[in-house]
N, C-alpha and C. Protein backbone atom coordinates (compact mmCIF):
# COMPACT_ATOMS: atom_id res chain seq x y z
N UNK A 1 54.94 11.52 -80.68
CA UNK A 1 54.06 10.47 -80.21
C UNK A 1 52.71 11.03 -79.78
N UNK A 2 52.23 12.11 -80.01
CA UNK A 2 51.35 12.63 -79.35
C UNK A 2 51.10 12.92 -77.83
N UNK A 3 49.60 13.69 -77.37
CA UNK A 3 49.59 13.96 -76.16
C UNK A 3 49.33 12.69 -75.59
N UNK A 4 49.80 12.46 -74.28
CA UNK A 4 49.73 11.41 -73.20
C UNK A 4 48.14 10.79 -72.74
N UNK A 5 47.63 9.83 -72.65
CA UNK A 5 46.07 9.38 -72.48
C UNK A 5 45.87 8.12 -71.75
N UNK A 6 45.67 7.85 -71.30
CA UNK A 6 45.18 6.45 -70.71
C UNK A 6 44.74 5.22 -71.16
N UNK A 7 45.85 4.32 -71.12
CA UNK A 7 45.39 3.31 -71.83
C UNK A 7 44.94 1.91 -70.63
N UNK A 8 45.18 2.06 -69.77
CA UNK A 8 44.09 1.21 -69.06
C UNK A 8 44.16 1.61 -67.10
N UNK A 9 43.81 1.28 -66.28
CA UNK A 9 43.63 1.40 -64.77
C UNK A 9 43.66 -0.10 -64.01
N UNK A 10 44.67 -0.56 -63.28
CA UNK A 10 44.46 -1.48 -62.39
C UNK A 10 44.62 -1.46 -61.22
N UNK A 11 43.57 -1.37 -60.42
CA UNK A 11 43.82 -1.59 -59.10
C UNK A 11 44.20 -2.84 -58.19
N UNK A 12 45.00 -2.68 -57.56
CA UNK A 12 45.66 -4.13 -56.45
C UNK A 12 45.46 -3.77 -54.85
N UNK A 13 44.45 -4.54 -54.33
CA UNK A 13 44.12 -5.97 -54.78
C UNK A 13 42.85 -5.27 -55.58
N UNK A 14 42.29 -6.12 -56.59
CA UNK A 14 41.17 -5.95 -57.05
C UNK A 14 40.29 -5.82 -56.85
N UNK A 15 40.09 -6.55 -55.84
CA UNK A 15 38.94 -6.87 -55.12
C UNK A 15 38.80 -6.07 -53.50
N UNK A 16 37.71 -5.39 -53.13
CA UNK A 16 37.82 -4.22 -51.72
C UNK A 16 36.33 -4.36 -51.71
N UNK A 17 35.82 -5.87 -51.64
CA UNK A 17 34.57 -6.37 -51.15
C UNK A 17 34.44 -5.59 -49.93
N UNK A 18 33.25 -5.15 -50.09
CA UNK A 18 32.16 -4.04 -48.05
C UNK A 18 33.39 -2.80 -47.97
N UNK A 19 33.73 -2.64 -49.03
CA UNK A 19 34.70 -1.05 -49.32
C UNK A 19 34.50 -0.45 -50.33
N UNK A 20 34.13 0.39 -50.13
CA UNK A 20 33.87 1.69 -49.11
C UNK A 20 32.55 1.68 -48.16
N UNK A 21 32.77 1.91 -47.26
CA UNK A 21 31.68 1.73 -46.32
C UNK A 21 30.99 3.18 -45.87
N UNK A 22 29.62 3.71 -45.59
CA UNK A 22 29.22 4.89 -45.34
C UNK A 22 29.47 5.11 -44.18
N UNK A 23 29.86 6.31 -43.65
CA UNK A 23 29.64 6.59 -42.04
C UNK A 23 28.52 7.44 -41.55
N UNK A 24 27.80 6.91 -41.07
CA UNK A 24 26.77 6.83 -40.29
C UNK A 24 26.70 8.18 -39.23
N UNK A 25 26.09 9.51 -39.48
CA UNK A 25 26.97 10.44 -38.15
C UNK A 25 25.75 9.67 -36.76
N UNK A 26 26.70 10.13 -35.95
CA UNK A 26 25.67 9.61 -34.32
C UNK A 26 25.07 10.61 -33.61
N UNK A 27 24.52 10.30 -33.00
CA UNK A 27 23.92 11.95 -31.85
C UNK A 27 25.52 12.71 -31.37
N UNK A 28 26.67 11.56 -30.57
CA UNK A 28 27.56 12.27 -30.20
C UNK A 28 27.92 13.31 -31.15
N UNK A 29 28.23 12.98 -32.55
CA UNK A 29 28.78 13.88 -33.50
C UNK A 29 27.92 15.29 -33.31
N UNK A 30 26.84 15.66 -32.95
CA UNK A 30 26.27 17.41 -32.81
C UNK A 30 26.99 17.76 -31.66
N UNK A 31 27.92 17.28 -30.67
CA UNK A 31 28.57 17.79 -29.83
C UNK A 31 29.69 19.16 -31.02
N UNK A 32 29.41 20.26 -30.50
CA UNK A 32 29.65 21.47 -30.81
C UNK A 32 31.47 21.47 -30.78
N UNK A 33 31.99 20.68 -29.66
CA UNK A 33 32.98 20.63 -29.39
C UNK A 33 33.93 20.06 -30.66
N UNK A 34 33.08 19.48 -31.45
CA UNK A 34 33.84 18.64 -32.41
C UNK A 34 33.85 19.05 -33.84
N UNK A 35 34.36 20.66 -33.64
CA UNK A 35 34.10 20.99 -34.74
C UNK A 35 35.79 21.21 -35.77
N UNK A 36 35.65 21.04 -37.27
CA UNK A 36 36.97 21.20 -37.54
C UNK A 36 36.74 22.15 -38.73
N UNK A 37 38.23 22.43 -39.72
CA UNK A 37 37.79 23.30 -41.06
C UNK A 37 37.60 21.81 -42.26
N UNK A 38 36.32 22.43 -43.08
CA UNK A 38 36.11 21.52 -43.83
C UNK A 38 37.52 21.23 -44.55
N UNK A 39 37.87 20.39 -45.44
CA UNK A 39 38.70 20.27 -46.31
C UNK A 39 38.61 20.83 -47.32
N UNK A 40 37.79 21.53 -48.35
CA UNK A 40 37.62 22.36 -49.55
C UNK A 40 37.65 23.75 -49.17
N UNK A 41 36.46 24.35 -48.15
CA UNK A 41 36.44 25.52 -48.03
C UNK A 41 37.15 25.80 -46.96
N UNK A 42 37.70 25.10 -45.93
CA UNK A 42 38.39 25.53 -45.03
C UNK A 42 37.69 26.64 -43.61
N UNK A 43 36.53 26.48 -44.01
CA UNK A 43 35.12 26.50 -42.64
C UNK A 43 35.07 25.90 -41.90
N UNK A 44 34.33 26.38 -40.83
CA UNK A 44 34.50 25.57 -39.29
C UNK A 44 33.04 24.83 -39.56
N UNK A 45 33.30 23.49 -39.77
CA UNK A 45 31.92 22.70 -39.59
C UNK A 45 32.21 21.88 -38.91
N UNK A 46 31.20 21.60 -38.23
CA UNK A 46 30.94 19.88 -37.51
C UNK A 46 31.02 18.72 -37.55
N UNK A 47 31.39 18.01 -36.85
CA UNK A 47 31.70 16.08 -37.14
C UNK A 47 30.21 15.67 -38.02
N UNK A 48 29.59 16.36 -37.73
CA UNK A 48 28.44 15.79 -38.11
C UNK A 48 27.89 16.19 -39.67
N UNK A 49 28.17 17.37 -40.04
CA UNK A 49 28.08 17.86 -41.39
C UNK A 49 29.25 17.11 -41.96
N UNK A 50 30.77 17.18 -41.32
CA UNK A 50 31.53 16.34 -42.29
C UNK A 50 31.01 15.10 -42.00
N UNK A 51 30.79 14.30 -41.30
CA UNK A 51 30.25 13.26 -41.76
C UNK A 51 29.15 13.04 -43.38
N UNK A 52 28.15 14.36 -42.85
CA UNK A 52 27.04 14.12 -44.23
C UNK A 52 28.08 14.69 -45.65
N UNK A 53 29.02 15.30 -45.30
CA UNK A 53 29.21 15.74 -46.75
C UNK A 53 30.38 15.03 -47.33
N UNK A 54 31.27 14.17 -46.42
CA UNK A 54 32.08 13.17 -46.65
C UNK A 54 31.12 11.67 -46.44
N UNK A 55 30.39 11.44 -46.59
CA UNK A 55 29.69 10.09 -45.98
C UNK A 55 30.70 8.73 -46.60
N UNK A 56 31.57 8.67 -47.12
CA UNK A 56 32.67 7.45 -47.67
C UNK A 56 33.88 7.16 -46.79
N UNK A 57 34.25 6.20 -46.58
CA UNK A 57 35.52 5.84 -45.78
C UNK A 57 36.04 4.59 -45.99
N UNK A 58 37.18 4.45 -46.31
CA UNK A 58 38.04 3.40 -46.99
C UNK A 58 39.17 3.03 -45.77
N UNK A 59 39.40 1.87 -45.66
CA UNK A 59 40.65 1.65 -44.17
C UNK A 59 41.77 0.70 -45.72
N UNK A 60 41.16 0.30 -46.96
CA UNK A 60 41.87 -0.90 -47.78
C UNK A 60 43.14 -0.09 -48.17
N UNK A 61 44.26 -0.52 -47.77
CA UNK A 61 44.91 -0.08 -49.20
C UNK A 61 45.16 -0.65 -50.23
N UNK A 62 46.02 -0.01 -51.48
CA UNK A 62 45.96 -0.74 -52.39
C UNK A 62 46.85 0.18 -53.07
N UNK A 63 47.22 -0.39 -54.80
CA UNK A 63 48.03 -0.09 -55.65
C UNK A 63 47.23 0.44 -56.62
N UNK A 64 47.23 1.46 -57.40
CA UNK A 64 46.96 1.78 -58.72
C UNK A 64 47.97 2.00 -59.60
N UNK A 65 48.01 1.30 -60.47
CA UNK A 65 48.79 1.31 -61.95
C UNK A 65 48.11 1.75 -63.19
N UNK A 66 48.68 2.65 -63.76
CA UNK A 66 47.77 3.41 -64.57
C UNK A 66 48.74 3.33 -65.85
N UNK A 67 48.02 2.90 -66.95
CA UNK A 67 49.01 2.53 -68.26
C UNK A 67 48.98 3.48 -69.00
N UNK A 68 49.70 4.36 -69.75
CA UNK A 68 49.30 5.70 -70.11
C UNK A 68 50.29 5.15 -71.74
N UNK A 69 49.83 5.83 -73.25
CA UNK A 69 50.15 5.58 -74.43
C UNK A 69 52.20 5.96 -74.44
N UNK A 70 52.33 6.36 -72.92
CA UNK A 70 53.64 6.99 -72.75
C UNK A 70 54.59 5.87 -71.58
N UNK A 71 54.04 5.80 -70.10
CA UNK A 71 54.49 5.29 -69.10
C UNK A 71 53.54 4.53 -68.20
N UNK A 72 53.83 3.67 -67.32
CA UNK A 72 53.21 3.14 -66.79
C UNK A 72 53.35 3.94 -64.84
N UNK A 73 52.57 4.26 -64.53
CA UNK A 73 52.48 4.41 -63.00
C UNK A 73 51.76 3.94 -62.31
N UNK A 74 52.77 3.80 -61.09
CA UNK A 74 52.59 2.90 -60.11
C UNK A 74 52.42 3.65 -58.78
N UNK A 75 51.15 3.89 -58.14
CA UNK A 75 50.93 4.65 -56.88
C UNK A 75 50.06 4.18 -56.26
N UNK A 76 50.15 3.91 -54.41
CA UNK A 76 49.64 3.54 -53.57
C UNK A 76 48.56 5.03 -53.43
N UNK A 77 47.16 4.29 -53.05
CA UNK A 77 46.42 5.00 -52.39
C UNK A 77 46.74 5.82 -50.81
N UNK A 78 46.87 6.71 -50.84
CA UNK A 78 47.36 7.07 -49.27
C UNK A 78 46.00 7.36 -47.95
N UNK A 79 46.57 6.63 -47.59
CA UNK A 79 45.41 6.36 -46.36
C UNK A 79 46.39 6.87 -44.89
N UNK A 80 45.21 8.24 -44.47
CA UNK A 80 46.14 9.01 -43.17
C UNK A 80 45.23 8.42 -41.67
N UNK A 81 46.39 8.02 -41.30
CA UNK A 81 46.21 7.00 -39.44
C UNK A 81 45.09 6.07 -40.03
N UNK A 82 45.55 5.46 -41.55
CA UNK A 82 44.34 3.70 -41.53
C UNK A 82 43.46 4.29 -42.18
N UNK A 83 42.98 5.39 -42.88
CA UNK A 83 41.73 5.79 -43.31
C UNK A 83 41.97 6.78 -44.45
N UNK A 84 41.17 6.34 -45.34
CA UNK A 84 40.75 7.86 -46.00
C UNK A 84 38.92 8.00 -47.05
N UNK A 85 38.64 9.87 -45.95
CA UNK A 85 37.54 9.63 -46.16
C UNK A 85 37.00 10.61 -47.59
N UNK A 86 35.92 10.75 -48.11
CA UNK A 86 36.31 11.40 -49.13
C UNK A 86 33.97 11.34 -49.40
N UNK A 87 33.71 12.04 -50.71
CA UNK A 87 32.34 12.44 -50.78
C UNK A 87 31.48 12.17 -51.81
N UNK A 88 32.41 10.95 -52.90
CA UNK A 88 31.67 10.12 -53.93
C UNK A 88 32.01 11.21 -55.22
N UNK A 89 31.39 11.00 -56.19
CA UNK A 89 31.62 11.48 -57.47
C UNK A 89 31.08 13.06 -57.33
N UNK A 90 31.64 13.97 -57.69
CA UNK A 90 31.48 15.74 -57.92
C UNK A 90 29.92 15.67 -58.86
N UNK A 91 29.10 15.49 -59.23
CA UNK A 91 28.65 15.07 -60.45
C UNK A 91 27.53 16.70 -59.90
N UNK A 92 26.79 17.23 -60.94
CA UNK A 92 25.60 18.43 -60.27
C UNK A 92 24.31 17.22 -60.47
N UNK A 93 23.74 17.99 -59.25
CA UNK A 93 22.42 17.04 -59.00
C UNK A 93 21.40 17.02 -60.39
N UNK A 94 21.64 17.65 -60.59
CA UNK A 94 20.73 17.94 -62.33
C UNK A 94 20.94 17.21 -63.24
N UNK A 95 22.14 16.80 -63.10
CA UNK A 95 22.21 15.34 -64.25
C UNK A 95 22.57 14.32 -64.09
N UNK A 96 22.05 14.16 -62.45
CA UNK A 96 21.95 12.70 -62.13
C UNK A 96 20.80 11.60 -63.30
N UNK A 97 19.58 11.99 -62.88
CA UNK A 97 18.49 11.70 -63.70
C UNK A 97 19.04 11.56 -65.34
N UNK A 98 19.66 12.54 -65.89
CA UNK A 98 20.15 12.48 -67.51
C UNK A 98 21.46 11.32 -67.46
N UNK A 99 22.30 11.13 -66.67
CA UNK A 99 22.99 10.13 -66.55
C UNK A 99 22.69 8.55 -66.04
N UNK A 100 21.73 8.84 -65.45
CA UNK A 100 21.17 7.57 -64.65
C UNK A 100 22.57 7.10 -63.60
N UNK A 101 23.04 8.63 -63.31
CA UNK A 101 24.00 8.02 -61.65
C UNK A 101 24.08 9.21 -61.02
N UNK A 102 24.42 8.96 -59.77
CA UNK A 102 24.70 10.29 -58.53
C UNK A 102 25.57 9.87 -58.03
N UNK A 103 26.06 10.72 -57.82
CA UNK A 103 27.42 11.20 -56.49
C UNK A 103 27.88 9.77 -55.81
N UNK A 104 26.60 9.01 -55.61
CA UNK A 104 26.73 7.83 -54.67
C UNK A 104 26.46 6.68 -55.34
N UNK A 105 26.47 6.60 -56.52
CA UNK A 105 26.39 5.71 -57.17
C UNK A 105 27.52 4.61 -57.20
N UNK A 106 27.69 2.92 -56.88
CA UNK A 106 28.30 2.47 -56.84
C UNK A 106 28.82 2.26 -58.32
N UNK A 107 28.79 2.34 -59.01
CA UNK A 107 29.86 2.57 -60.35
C UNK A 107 30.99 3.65 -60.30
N UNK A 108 30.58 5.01 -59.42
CA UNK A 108 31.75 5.59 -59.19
C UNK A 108 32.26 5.45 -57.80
N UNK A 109 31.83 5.13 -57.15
CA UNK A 109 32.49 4.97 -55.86
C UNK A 109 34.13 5.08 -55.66
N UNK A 110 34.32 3.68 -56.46
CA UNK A 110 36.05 3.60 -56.39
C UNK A 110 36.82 4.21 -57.55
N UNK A 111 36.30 5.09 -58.25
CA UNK A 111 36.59 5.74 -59.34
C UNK A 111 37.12 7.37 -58.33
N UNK A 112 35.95 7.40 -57.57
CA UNK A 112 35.73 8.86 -57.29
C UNK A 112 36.97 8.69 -55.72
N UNK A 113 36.85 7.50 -55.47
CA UNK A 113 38.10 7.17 -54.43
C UNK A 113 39.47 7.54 -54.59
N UNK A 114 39.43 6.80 -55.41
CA UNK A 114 41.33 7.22 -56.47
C UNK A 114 41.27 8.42 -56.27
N UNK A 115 40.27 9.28 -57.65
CA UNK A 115 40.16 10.49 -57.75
C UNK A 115 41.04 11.30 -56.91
N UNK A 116 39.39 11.54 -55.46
CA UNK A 116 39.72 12.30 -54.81
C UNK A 116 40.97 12.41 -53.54
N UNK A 117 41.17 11.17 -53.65
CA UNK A 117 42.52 11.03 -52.93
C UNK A 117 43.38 11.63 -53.52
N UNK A 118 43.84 11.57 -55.38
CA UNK A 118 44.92 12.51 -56.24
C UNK A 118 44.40 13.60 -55.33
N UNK A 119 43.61 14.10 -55.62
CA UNK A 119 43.16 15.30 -55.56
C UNK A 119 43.69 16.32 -54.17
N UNK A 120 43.28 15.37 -53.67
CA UNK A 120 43.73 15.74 -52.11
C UNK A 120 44.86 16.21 -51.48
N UNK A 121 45.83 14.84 -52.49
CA UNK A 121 47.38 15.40 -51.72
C UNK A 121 48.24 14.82 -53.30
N UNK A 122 47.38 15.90 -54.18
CA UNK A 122 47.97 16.45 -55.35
C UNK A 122 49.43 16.79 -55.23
N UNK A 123 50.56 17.60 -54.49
CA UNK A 123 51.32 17.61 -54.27
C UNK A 123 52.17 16.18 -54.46
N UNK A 124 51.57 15.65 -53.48
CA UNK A 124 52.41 14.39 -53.39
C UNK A 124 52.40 13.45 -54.56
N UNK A 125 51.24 13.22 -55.20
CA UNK A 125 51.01 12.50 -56.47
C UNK A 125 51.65 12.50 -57.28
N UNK A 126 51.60 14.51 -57.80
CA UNK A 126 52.51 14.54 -58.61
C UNK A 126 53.79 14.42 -58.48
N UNK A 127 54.48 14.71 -57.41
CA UNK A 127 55.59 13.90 -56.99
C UNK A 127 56.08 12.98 -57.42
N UNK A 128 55.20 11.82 -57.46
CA UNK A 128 55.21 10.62 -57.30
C UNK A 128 55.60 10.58 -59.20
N UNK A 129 54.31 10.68 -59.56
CA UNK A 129 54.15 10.43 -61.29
C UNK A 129 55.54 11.43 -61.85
N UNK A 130 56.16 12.40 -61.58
CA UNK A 130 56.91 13.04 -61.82
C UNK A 130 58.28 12.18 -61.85
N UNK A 131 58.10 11.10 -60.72
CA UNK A 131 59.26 10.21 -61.26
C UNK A 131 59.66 8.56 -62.35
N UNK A 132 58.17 8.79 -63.07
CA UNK A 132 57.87 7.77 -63.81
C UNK A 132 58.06 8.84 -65.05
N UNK A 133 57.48 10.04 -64.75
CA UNK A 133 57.40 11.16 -66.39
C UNK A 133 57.77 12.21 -65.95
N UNK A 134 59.76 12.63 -66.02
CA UNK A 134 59.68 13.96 -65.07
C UNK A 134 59.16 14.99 -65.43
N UNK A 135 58.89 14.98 -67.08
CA UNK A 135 57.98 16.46 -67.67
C UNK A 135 56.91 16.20 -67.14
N UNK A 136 56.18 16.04 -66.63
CA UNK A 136 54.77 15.81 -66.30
C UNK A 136 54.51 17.16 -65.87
N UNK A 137 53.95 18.00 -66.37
CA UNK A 137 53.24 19.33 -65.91
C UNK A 137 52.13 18.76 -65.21
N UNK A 138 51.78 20.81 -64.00
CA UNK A 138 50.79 20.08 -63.44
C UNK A 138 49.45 20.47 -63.94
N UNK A 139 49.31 20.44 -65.66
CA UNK A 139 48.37 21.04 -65.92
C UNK A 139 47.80 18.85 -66.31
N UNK A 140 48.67 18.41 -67.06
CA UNK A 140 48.81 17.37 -67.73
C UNK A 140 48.63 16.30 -66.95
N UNK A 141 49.01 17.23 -65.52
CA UNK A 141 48.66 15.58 -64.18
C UNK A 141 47.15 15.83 -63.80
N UNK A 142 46.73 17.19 -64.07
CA UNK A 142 45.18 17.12 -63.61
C UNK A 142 44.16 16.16 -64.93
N UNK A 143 44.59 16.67 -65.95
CA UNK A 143 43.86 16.03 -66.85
C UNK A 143 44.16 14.10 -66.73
N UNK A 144 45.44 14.47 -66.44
CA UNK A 144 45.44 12.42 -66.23
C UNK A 144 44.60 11.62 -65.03
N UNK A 145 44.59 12.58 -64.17
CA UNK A 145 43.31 12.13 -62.78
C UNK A 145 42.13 12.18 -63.20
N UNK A 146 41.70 12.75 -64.43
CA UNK A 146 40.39 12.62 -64.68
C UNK A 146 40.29 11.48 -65.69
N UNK A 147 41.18 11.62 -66.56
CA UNK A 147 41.31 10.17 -67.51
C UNK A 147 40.98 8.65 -66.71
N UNK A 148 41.94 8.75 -65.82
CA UNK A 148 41.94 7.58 -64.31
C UNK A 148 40.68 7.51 -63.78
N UNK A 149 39.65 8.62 -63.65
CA UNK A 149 38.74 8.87 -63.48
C UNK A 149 37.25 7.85 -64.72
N UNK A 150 37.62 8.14 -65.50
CA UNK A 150 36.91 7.60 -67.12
C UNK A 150 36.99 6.60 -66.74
N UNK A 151 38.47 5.91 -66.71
CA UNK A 151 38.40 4.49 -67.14
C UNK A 151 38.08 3.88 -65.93
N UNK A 152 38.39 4.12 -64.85
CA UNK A 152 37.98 3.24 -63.54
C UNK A 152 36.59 3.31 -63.62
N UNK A 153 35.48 4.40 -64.00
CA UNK A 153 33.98 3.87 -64.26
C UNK A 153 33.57 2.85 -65.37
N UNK A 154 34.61 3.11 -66.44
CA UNK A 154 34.22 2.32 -67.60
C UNK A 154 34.44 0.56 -67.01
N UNK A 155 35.59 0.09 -66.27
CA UNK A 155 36.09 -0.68 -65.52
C UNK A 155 34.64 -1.10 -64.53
N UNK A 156 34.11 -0.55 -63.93
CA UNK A 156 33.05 -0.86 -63.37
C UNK A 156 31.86 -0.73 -63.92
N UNK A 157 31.71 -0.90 -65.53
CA UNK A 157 30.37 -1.15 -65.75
C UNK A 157 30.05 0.28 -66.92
N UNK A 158 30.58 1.22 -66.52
CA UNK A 158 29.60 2.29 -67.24
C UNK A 158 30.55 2.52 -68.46
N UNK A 159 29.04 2.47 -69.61
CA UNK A 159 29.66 2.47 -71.14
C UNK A 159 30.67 3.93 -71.53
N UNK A 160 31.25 3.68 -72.26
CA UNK A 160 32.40 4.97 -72.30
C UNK A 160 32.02 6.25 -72.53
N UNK A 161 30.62 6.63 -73.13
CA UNK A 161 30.39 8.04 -73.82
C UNK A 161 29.84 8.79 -72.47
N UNK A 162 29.01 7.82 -71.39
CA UNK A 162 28.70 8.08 -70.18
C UNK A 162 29.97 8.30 -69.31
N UNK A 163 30.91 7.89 -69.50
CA UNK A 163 32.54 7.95 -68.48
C UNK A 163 32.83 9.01 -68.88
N UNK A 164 32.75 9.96 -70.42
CA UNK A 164 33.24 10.46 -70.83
C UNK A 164 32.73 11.86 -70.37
N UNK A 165 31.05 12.05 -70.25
CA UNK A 165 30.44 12.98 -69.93
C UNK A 165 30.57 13.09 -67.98
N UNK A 166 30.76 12.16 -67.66
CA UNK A 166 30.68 12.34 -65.80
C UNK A 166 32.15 12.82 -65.79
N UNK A 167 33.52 12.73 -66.50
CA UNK A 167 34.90 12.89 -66.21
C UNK A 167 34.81 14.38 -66.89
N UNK A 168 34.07 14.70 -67.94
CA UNK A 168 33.49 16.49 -68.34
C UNK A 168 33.34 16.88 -66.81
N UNK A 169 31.95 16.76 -66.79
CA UNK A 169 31.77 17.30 -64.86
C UNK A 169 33.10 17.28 -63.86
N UNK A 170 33.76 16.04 -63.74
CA UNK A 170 34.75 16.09 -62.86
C UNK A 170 35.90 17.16 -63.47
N UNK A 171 36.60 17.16 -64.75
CA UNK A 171 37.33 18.05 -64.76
C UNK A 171 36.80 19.78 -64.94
N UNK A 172 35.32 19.99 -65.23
CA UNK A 172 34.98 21.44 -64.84
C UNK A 172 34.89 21.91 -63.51
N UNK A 173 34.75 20.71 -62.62
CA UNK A 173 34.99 20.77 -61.38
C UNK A 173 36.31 21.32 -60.62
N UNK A 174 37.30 20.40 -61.19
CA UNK A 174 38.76 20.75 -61.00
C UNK A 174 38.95 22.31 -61.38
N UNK A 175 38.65 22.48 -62.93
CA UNK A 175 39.27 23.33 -63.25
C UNK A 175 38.55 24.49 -62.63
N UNK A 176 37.11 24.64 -62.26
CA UNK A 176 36.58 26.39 -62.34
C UNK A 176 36.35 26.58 -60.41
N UNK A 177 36.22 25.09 -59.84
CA UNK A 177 36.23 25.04 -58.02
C UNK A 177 37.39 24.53 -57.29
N UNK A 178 38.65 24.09 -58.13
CA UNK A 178 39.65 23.46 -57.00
C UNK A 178 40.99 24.52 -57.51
N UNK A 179 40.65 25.49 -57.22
CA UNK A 179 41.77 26.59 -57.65
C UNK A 179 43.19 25.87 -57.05
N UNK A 180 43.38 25.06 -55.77
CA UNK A 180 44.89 24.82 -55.74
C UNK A 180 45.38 24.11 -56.97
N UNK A 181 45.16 23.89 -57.55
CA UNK A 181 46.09 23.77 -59.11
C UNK A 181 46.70 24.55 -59.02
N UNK A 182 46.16 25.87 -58.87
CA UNK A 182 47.21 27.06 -59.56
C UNK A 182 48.44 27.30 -58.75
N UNK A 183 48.40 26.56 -57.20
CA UNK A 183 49.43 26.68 -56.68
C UNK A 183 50.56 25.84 -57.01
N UNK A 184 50.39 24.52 -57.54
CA UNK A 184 51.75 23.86 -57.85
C UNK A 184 52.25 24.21 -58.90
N UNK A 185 53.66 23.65 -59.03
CA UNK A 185 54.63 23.81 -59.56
C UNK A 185 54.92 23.12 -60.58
């Protein structure tokens, strides 16, 4: 039957009208005291830098069903204590202008939501999809988060050869800066 691909993305509820919302950092946030390790590099930065470098925050949950030429999956967005915050589309600033979108562009917003939530607690995902497709390697689950990736922009507007080139960026991203891949199983 060939390799596995994406044949469509639905999110439930559909609709997450004034979601995602930006967070705003405040004066309190330069309090020194409030400092944590980023989530990528695992550095001690500030409420206030994670604020600027996460600026997205979602409280909605919801369902994604992802139709694949093989199985259909069914996975809740995971949202930790009501929230999950996350930093818009990976995209390099250099081809914002050649794409006509950035990082913050509302066409990827809820594309780059899904995303980086897989991304995040990858573990668990694949988990999850592992019991809809138990072969599911985890080389085959990264490439399907970026597929999910494609079509949820194409879904919001952007023509496919453009989905096709921003989900390039996102999976050189994965593959050459998010080395925990290499840790699962």
């Amino acid at each position: 039957m060939g390799k596995e691909k994406v044949v469509s993305v639905y999110i439930r509820p559909e609709s997450v009208d004034g979601d995602p919302y930006v967070r705003i950092p405040e004066t309190i946030d330069k309090d020194p005291a409030t400092k944590r390790p980023d989530r990528e590099t695992g550095k001690i930065i500030t409420l206030w830098e994670e604020k600027l470098k996460y600026p997205y925050k979602t409280k909605v949950s919801y369902e994604v069903n992802v139709t694949t030429n093989k199985y259909l999956y069914k996975m809740n967005v995971l949202l930790i204590d009501g929230e999950y915050i996350y930093n818009g589309s990976n995209i390099p600033s250099i081809f914002w202008s050649l794409l006509g979108i950035s990082k913050d562009s509302p066409e990827g917003l809820i594309a780059s939501l899904v995303h980086d939530n897989f991304l995040q607690y990858k573990e668990h995902f694949l988990e999850i999809a592992r019991t809809f497709n138990p072969h599911l390697t985890v080389s085959e689950f990264r490439a399907l988060t970026t597929e999910i990736y494609e079509q949820l922009v194409i879904n919001y507007g952007v023509k496919k050869n453009k989905a096709k080139v921003m989900g390039f960026f996102i999976n050189v991203w994965q593959v050459l800066f998010n080395l925990d891949w290499r840790k699962l199983v």
